[in-house]
C-alpha atoms as a PDB file:
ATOM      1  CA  UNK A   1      87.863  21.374  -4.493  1.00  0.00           C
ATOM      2  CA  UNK A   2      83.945  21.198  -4.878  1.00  0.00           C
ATOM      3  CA  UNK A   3      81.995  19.291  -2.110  1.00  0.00           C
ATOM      4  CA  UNK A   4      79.268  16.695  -3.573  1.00  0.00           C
ATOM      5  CA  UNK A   5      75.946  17.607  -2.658  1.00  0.00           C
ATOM      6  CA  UNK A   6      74.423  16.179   0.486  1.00  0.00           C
ATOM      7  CA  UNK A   7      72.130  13.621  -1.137  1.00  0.00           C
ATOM      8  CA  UNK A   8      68.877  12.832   1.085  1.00  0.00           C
ATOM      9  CA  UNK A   9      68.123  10.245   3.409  1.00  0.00           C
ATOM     10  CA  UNK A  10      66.437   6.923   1.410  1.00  0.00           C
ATOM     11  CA  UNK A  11      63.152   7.700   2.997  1.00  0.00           C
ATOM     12  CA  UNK A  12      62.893  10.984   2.318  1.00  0.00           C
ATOM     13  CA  UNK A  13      63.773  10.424  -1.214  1.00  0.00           C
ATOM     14  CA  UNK A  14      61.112   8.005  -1.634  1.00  0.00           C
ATOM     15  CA  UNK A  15      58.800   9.374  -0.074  1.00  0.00           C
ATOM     16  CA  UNK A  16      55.953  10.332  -2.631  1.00  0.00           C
ATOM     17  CA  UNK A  17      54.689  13.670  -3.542  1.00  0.00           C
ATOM     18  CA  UNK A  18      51.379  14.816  -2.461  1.00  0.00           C
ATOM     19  CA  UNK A  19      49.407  14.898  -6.031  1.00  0.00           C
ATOM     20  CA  UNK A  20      46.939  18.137  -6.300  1.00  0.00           C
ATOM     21  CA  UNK A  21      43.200  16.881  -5.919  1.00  0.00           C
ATOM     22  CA  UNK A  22      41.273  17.573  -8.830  1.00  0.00           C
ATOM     23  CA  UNK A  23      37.885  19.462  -8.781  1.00  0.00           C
ATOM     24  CA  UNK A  24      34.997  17.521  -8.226  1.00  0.00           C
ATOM     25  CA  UNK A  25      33.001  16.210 -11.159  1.00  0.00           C
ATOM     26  CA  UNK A  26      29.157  16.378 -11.350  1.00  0.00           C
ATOM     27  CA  UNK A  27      29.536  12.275 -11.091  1.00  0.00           C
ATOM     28  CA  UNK A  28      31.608  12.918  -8.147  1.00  0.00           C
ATOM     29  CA  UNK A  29      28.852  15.429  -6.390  1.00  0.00           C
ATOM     30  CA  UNK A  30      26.022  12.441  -7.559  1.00  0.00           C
ATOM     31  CA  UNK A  31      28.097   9.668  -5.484  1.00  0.00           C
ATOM     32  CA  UNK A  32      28.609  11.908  -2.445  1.00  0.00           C
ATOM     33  CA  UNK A  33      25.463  12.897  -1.755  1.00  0.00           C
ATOM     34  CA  UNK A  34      24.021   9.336  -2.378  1.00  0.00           C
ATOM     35  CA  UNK A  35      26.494   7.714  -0.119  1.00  0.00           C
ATOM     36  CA  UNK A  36      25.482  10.884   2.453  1.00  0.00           C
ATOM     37  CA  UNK A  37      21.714  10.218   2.299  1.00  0.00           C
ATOM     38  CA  UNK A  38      22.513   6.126   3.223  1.00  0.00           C
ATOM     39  CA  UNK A  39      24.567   7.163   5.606  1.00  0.00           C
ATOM     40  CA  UNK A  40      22.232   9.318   7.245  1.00  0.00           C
ATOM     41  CA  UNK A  41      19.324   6.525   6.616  1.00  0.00           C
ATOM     42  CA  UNK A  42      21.545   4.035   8.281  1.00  0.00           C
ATOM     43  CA  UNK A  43      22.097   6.268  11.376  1.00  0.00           C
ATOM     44  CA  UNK A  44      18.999   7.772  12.121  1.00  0.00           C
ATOM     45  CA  UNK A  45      17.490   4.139  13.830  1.00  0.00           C
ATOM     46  CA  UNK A  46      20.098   4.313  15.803  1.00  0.00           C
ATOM     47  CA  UNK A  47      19.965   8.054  16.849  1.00  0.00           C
ATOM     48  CA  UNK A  48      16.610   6.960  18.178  1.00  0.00           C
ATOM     49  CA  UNK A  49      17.718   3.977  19.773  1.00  0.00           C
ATOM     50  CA  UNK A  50      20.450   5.708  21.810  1.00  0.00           C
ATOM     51  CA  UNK A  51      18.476   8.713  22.459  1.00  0.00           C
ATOM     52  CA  UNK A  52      15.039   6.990  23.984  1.00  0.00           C
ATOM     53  CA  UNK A  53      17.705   5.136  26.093  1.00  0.00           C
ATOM     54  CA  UNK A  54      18.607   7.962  27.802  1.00  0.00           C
ATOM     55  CA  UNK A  55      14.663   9.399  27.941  1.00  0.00           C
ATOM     56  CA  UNK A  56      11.896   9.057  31.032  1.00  0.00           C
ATOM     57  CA  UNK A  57       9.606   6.890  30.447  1.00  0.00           C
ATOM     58  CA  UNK A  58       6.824  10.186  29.812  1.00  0.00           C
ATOM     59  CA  UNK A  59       9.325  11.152  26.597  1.00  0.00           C
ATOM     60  CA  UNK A  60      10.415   7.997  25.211  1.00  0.00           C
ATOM     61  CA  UNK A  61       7.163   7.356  23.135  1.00  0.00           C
ATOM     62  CA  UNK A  62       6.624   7.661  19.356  1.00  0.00           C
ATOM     63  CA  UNK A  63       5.421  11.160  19.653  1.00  0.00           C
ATOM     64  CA  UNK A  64       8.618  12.631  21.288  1.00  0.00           C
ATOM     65  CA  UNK A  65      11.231  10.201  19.411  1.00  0.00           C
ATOM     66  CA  UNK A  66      12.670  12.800  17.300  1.00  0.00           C
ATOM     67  CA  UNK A  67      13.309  15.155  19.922  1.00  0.00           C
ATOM     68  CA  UNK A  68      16.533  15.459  21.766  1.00  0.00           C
ATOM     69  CA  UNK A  69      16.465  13.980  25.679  1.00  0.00           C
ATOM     70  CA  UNK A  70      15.219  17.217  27.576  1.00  0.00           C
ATOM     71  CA  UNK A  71      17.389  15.709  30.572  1.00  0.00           C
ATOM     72  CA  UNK A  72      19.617  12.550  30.635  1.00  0.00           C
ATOM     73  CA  UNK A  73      17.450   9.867  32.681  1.00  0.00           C
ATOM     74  CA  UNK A  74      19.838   6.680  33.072  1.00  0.00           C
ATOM     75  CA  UNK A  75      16.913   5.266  33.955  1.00  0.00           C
ATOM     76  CA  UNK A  76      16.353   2.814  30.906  1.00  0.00           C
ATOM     77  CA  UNK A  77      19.795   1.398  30.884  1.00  0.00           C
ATOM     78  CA  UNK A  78      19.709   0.753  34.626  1.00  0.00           C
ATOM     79  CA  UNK A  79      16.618  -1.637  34.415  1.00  0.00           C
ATOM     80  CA  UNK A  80      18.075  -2.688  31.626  1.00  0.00           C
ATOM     81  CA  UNK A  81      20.392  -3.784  32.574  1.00  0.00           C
ATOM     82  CA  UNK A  82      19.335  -5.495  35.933  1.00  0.00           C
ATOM     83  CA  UNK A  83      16.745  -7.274  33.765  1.00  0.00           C
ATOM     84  CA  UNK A  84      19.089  -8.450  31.147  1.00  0.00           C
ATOM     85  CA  UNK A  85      22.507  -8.380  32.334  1.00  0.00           C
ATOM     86  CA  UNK A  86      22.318 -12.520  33.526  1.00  0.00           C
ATOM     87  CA  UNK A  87      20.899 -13.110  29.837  1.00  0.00           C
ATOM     88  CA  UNK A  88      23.968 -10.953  28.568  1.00  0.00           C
ATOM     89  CA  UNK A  89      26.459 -13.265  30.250  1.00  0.00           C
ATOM     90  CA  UNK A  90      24.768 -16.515  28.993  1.00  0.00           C
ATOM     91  CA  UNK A  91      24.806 -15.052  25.945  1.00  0.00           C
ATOM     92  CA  UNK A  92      28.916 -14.655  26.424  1.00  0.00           C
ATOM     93  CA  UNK A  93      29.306 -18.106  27.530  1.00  0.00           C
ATOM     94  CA  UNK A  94      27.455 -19.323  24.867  1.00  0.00           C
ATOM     95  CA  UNK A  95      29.213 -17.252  21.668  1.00  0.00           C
ATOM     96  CA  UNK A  96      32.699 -17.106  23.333  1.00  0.00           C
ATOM     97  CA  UNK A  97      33.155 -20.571  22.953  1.00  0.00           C
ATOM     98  CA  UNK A  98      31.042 -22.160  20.392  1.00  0.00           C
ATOM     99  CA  UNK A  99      32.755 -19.541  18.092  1.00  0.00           C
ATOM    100  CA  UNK A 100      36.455 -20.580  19.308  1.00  0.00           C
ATOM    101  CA  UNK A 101      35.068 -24.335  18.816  1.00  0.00           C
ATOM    102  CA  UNK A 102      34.044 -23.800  15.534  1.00  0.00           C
ATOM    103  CA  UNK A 103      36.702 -22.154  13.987  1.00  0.00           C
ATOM    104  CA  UNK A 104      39.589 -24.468  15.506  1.00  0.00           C
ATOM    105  CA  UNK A 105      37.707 -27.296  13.685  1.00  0.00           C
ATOM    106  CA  UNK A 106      37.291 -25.484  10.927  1.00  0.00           C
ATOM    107  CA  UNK A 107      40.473 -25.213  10.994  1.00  0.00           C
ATOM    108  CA  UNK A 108      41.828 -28.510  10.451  1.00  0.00           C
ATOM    109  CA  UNK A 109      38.785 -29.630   7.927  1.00  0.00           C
ATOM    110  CA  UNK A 110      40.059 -26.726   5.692  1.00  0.00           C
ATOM    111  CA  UNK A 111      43.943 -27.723   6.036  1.00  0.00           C
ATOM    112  CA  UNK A 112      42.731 -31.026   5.312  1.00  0.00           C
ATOM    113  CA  UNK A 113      40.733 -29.809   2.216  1.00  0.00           C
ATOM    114  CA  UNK A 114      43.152 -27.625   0.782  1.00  0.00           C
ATOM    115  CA  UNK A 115      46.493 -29.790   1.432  1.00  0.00           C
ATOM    116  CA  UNK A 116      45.724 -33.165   2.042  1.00  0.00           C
ATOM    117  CA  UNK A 117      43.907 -34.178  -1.207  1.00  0.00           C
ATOM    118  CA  UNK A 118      42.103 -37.792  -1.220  1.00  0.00           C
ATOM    119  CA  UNK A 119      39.758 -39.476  -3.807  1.00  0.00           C
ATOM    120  CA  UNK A 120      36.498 -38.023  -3.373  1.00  0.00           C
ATOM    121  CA  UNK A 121      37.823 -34.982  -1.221  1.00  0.00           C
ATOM    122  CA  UNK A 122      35.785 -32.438  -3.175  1.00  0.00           C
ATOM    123  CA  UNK A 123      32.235 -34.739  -2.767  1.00  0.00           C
ATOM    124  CA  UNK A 124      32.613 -34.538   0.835  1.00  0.00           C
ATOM    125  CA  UNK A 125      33.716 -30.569   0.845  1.00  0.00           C
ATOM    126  CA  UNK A 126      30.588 -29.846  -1.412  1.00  0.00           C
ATOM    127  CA  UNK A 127      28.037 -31.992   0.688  1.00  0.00           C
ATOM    128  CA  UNK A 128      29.984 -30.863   4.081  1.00  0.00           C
ATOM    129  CA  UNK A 129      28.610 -27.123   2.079  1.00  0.00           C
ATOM    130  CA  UNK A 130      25.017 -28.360   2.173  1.00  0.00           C
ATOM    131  CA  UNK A 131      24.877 -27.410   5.507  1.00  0.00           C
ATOM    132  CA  UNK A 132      25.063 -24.208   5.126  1.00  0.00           C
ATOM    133  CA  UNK A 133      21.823 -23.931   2.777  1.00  0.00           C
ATOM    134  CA  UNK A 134      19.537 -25.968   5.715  1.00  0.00           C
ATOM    135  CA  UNK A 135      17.055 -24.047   7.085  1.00  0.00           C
ATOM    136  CA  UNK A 136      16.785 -23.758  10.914  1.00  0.00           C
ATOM    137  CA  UNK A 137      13.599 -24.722  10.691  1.00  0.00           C
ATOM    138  CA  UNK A 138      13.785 -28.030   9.531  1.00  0.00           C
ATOM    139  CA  UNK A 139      16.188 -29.281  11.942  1.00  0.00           C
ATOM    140  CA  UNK A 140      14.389 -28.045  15.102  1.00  0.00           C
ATOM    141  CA  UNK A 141      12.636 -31.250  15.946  1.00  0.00           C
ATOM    142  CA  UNK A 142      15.458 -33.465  15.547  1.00  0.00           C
ATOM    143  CA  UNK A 143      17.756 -31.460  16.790  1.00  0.00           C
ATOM    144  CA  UNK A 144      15.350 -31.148  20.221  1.00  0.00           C
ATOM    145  CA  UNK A 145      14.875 -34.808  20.209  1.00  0.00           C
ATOM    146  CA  UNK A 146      18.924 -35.682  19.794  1.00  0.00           C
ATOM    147  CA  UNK A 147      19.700 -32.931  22.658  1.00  0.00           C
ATOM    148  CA  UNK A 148      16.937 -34.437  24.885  1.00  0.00           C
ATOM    149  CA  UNK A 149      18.522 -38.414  24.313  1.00  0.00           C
ATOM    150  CA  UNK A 150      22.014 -36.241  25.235  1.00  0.00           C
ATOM    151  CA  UNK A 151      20.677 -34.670  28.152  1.00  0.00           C
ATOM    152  CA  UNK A 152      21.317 -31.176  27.123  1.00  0.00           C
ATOM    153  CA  UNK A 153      18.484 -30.166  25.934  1.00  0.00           C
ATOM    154  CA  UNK A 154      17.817 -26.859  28.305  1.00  0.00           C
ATOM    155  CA  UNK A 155      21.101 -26.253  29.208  1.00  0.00           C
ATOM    156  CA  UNK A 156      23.623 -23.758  27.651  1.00  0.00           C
ATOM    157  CA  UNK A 157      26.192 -26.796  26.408  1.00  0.00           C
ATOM    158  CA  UNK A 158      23.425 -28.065  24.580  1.00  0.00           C
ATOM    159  CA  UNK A 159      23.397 -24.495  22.698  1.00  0.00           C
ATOM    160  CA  UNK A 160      26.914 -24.257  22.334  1.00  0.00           C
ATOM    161  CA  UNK A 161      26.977 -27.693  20.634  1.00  0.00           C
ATOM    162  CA  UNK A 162      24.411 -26.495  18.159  1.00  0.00           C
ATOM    163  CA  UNK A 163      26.077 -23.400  17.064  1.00  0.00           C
ATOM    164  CA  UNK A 164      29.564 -25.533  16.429  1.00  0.00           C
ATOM    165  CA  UNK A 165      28.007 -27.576  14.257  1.00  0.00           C
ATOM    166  CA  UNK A 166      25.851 -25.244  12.627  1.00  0.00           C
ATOM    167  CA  UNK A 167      28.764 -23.153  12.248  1.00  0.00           C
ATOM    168  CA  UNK A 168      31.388 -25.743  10.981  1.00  0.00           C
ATOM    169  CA  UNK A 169      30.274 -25.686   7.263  1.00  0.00           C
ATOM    170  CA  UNK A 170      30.934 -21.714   6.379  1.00  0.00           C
ATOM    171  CA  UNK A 171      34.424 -21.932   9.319  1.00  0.00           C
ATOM    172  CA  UNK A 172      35.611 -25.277   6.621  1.00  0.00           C
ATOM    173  CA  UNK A 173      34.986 -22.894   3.601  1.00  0.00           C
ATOM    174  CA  UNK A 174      36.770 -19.796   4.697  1.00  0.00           C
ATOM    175  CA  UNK A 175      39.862 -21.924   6.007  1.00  0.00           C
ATOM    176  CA  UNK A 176      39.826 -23.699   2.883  1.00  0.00           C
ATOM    177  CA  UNK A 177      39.811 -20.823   0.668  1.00  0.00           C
ATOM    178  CA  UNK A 178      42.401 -19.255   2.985  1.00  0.00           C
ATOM    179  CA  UNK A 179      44.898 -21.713   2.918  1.00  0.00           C
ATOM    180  CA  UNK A 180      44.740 -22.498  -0.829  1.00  0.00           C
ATOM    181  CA  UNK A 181      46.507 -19.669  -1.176  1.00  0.00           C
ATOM    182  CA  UNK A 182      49.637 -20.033   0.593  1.00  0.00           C
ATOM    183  CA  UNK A 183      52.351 -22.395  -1.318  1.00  0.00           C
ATOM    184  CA  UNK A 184      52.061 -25.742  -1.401  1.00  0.00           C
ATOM    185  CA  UNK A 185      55.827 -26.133  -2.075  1.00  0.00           C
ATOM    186  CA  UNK A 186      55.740 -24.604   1.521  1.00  0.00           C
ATOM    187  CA  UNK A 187      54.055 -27.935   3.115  1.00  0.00           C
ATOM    188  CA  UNK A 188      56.141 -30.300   0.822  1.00  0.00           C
ATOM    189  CA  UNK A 189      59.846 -28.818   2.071  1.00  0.00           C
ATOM    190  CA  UNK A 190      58.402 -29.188   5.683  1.00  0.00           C
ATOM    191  CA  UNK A 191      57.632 -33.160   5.031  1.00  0.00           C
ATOM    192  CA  UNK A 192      61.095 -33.034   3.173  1.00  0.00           C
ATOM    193  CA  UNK A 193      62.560 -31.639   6.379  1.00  0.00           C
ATOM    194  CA  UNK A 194      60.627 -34.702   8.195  1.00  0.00           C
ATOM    195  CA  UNK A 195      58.048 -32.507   9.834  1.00  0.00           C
ATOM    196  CA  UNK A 196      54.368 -34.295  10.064  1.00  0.00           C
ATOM    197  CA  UNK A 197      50.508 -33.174   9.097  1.00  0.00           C
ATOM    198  CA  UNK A 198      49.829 -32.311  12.810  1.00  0.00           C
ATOM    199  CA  UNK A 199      53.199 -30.493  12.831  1.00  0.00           C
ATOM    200  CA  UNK A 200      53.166 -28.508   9.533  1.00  0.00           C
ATOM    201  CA  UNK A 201      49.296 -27.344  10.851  1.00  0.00           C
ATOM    202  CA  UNK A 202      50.722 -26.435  14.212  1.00  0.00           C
ATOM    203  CA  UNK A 203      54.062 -24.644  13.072  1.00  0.00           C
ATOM    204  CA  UNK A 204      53.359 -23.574  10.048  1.00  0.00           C
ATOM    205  CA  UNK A 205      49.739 -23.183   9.151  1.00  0.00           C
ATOM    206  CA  UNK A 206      48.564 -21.618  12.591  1.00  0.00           C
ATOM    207  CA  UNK A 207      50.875 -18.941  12.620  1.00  0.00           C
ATOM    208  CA  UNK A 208      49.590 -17.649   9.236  1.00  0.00           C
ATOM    209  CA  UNK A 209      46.212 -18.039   9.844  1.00  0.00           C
ATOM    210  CA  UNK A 210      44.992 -15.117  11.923  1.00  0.00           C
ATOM    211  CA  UNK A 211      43.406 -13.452   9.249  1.00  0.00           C
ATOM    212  CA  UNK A 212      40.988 -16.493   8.536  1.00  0.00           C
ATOM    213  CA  UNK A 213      40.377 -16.674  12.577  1.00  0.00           C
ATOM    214  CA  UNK A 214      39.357 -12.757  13.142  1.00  0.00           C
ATOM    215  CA  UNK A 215      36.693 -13.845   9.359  1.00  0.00           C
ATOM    216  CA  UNK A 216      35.362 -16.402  11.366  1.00  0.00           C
ATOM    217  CA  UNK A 217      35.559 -15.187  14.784  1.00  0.00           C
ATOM    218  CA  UNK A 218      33.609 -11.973  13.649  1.00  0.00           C
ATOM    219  CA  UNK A 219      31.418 -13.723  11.577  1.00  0.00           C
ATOM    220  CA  UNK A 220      30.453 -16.782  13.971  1.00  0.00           C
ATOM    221  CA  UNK A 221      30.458 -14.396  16.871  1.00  0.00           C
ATOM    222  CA  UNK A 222      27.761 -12.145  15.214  1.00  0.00           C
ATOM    223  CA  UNK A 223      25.232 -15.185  13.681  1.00  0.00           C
ATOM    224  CA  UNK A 224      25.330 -16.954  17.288  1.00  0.00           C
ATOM    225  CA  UNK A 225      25.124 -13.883  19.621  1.00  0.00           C
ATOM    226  CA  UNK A 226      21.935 -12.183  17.592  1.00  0.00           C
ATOM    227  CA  UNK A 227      20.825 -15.916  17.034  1.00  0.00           C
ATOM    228  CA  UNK A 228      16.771 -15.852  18.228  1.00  0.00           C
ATOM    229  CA  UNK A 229      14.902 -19.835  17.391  1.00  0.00           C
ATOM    230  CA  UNK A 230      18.257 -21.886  18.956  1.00  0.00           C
ATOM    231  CA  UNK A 231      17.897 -19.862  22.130  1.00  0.00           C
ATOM    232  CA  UNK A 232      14.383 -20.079  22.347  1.00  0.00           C
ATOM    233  CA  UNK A 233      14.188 -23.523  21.640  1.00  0.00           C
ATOM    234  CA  UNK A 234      17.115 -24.923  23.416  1.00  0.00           C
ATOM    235  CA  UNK A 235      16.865 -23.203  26.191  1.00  0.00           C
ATOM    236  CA  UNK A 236      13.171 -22.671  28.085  1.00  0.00           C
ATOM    237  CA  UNK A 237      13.876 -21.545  31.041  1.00  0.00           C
ATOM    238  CA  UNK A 238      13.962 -17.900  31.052  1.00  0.00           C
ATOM    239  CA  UNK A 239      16.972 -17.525  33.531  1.00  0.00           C
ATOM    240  CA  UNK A 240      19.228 -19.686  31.202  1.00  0.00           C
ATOM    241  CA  UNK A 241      18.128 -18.120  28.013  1.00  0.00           C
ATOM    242  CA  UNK A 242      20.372 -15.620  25.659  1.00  0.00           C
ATOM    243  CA  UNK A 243      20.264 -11.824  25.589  1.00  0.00           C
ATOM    244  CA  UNK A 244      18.354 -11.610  21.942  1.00  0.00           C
ATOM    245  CA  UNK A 245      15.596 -13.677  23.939  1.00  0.00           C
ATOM    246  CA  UNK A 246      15.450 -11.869  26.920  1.00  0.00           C
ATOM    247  CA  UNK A 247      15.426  -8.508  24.961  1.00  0.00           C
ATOM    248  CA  UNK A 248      12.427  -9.903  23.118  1.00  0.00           C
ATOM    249  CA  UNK A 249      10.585 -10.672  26.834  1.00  0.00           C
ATOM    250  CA  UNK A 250      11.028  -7.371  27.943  1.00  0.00           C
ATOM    251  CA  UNK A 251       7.812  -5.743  26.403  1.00  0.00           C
ATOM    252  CA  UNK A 252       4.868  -6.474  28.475  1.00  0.00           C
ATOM    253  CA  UNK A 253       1.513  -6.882  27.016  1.00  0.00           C
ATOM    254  CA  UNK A 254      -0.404  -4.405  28.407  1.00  0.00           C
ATOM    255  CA  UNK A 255       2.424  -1.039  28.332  1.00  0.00           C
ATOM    256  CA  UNK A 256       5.668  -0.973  27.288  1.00  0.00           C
ATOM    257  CA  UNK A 257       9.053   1.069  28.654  1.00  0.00           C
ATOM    258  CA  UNK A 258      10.472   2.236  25.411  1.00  0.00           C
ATOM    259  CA  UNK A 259      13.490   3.844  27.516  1.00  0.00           C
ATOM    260  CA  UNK A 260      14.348   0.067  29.014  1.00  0.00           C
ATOM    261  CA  UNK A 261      13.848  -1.930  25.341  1.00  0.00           C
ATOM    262  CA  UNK A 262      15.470   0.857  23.460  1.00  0.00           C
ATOM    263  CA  UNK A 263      18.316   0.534  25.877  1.00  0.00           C
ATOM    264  CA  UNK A 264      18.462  -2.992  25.985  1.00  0.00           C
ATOM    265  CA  UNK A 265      18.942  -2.889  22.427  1.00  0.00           C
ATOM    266  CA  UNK A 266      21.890  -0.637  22.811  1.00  0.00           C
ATOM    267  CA  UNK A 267      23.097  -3.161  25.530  1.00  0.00           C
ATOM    268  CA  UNK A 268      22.404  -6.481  22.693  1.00  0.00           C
ATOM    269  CA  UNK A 269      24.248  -4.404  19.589  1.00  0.00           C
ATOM    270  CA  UNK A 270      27.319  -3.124  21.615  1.00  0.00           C
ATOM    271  CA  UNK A 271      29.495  -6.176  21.489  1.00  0.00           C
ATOM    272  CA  UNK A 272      28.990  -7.076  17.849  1.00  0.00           C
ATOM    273  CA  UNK A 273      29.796  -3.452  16.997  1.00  0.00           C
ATOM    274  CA  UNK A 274      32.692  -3.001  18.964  1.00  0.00           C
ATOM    275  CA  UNK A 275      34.175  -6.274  17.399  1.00  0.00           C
ATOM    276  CA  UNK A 276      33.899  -4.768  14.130  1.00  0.00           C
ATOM    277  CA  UNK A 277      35.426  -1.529  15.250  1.00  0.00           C
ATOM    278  CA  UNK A 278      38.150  -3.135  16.302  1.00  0.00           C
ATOM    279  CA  UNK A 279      38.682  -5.833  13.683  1.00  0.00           C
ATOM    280  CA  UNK A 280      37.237  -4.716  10.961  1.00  0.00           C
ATOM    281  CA  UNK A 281      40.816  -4.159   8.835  1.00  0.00           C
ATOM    282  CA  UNK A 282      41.436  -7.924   9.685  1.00  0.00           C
ATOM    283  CA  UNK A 283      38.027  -9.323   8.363  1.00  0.00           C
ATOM    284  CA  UNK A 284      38.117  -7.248   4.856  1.00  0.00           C
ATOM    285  CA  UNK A 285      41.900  -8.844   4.386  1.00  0.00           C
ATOM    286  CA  UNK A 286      40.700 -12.117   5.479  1.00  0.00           C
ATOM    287  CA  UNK A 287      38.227 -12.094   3.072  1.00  0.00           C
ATOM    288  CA  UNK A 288      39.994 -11.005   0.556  1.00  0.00           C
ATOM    289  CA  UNK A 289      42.929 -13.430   1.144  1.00  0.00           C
ATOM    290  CA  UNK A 290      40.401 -16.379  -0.333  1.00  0.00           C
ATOM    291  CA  UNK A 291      38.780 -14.399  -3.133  1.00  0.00           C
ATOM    292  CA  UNK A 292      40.242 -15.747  -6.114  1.00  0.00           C
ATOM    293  CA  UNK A 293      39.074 -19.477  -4.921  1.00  0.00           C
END
């Protein structure tokens, strides 16, 4: 009596076989080092942003900003951060939201785009896109006359407001394009079933849609916290007035600490960079979720 062989487990079987790597080509050599000297190119500002950070004042000059910090002074991102961590938190309550704002309406204008065709739906989309090609500058005086009617000219609701609308013409693209791809057929059996607009958005369309949120989150997030004319011309008063401003403030006419502003700028880049740490996977599949549209 012969025994079958033990056959292996499914996911062993499958599993796939590690190919050998083939030498490298001269071609290969060319893109390596090419991608290795941007790299370096990209890092080396910010090698001597972190370092001066950490610098006395007597080393962090332009004569000494190659060198290494001979001893790590904390110095610079103390008074740093006393001088700029109110304008960080302004800066917070002003992203935070306008950014959650944004992309919840655009949202709905891009359900409404992509699944709720009416005549003339793709005039309104493309001059809704106009926004996005209007210079700041041409707006400011309006825009500072409108907030100033609205009483919120100065305050940091008055900033949030601009950034939402600013912001709602790329948010309607990107949850346009997003939700063009997923089946239509999938929207028509839910109004078969009964189920309204507001309720195929809510159960349906919301669920699927964090991809297209982490896009726009990242994306709105990063224009309105390194955002420079709105804050300045919004928002006068120095107290109320976002971090990019206040960063801008801190060199002095005369002399400047290039251990505090170097730090500072550590301080202004950190959130931005840790979103895309974190979320980067999710904004590359976002993006690519809408490319074919």
């Amino acid at each position: 009596m012969t025994t079958a062989p033990m056959s292996l487990p499914r996911r062993l079987a499958r599993r796939p076989q590690h190919q050998p790597c083939r030498p490298l080509r001269r071609g290969d050599v060319a893109v390596i080092a090419s991608l290795t000297l941007l790299a370096i190119l990209v890092l080396v500002p910010i090698y001597v942003m972190v370092a001066a950070g950490f610098k006395s004042p007597a080393q962090a000059d332009a004569s000494h900003m190659w060198e290494l910090p001979k001893s790590l002074d904390f110095s610079g991102y103390s008074g740093a951060w006393s001088s700029l961590g109110p304008n960080f938190v302004n800066s917070l309550l002003i992203a935070v939201p306008a950014t959650l704002i944004s992309s919840m309406i655009g949202a709905i204008n891009g359900y409404v785009f992509a699944k709720m065709p009416f005549r003339g739906h793709n005039v309104v989309f493309l001059a809704m896109l106009l926004g996005m090609f209007i210079p700041y500058q041409v707006i400011l005086v309006p825009m500072v006359r409108f907030l100033q009617e609205a009483q919120l000219y100065g305050t940091l609701q008055g900033l949030v407001l601009v950034h939402v609308i600013y912001g709602i013409p790329i948010t309607t693209l990107i949850f346009r394009n997003y939700y063009s791809q997923i089946p239509t057929d999938l929207v028509h059996a839910a109004h078969v079933d009964g189920a309204s607009h507001q309720q195929v958005f809510r159960h349906i369309m919301l669920p699927l849609s964090l991809p297209g949120f982490v896009v726009c989150g990242i994306f709105q997030f990063t224009n309105i916290w390194n955002d420079f004319i709105f804050g300045i011309t919004v928002v006068p008063n120095p107290d109320s007035q976002p971090m990019t401003v206040a960063l801008n403030n801190l060199s002095g006419n005369f002399s400047v600490d290039w251990n505090v502003v170097m730090a500072g700028a550590v301080l202004a880049a950190l959130p931005t960079a840790l979103i895309y740490v974190f979320l980067g996977r999710y904004y590359v599949r976002g993006l690519t979720a809408g490319s074919v549209k």
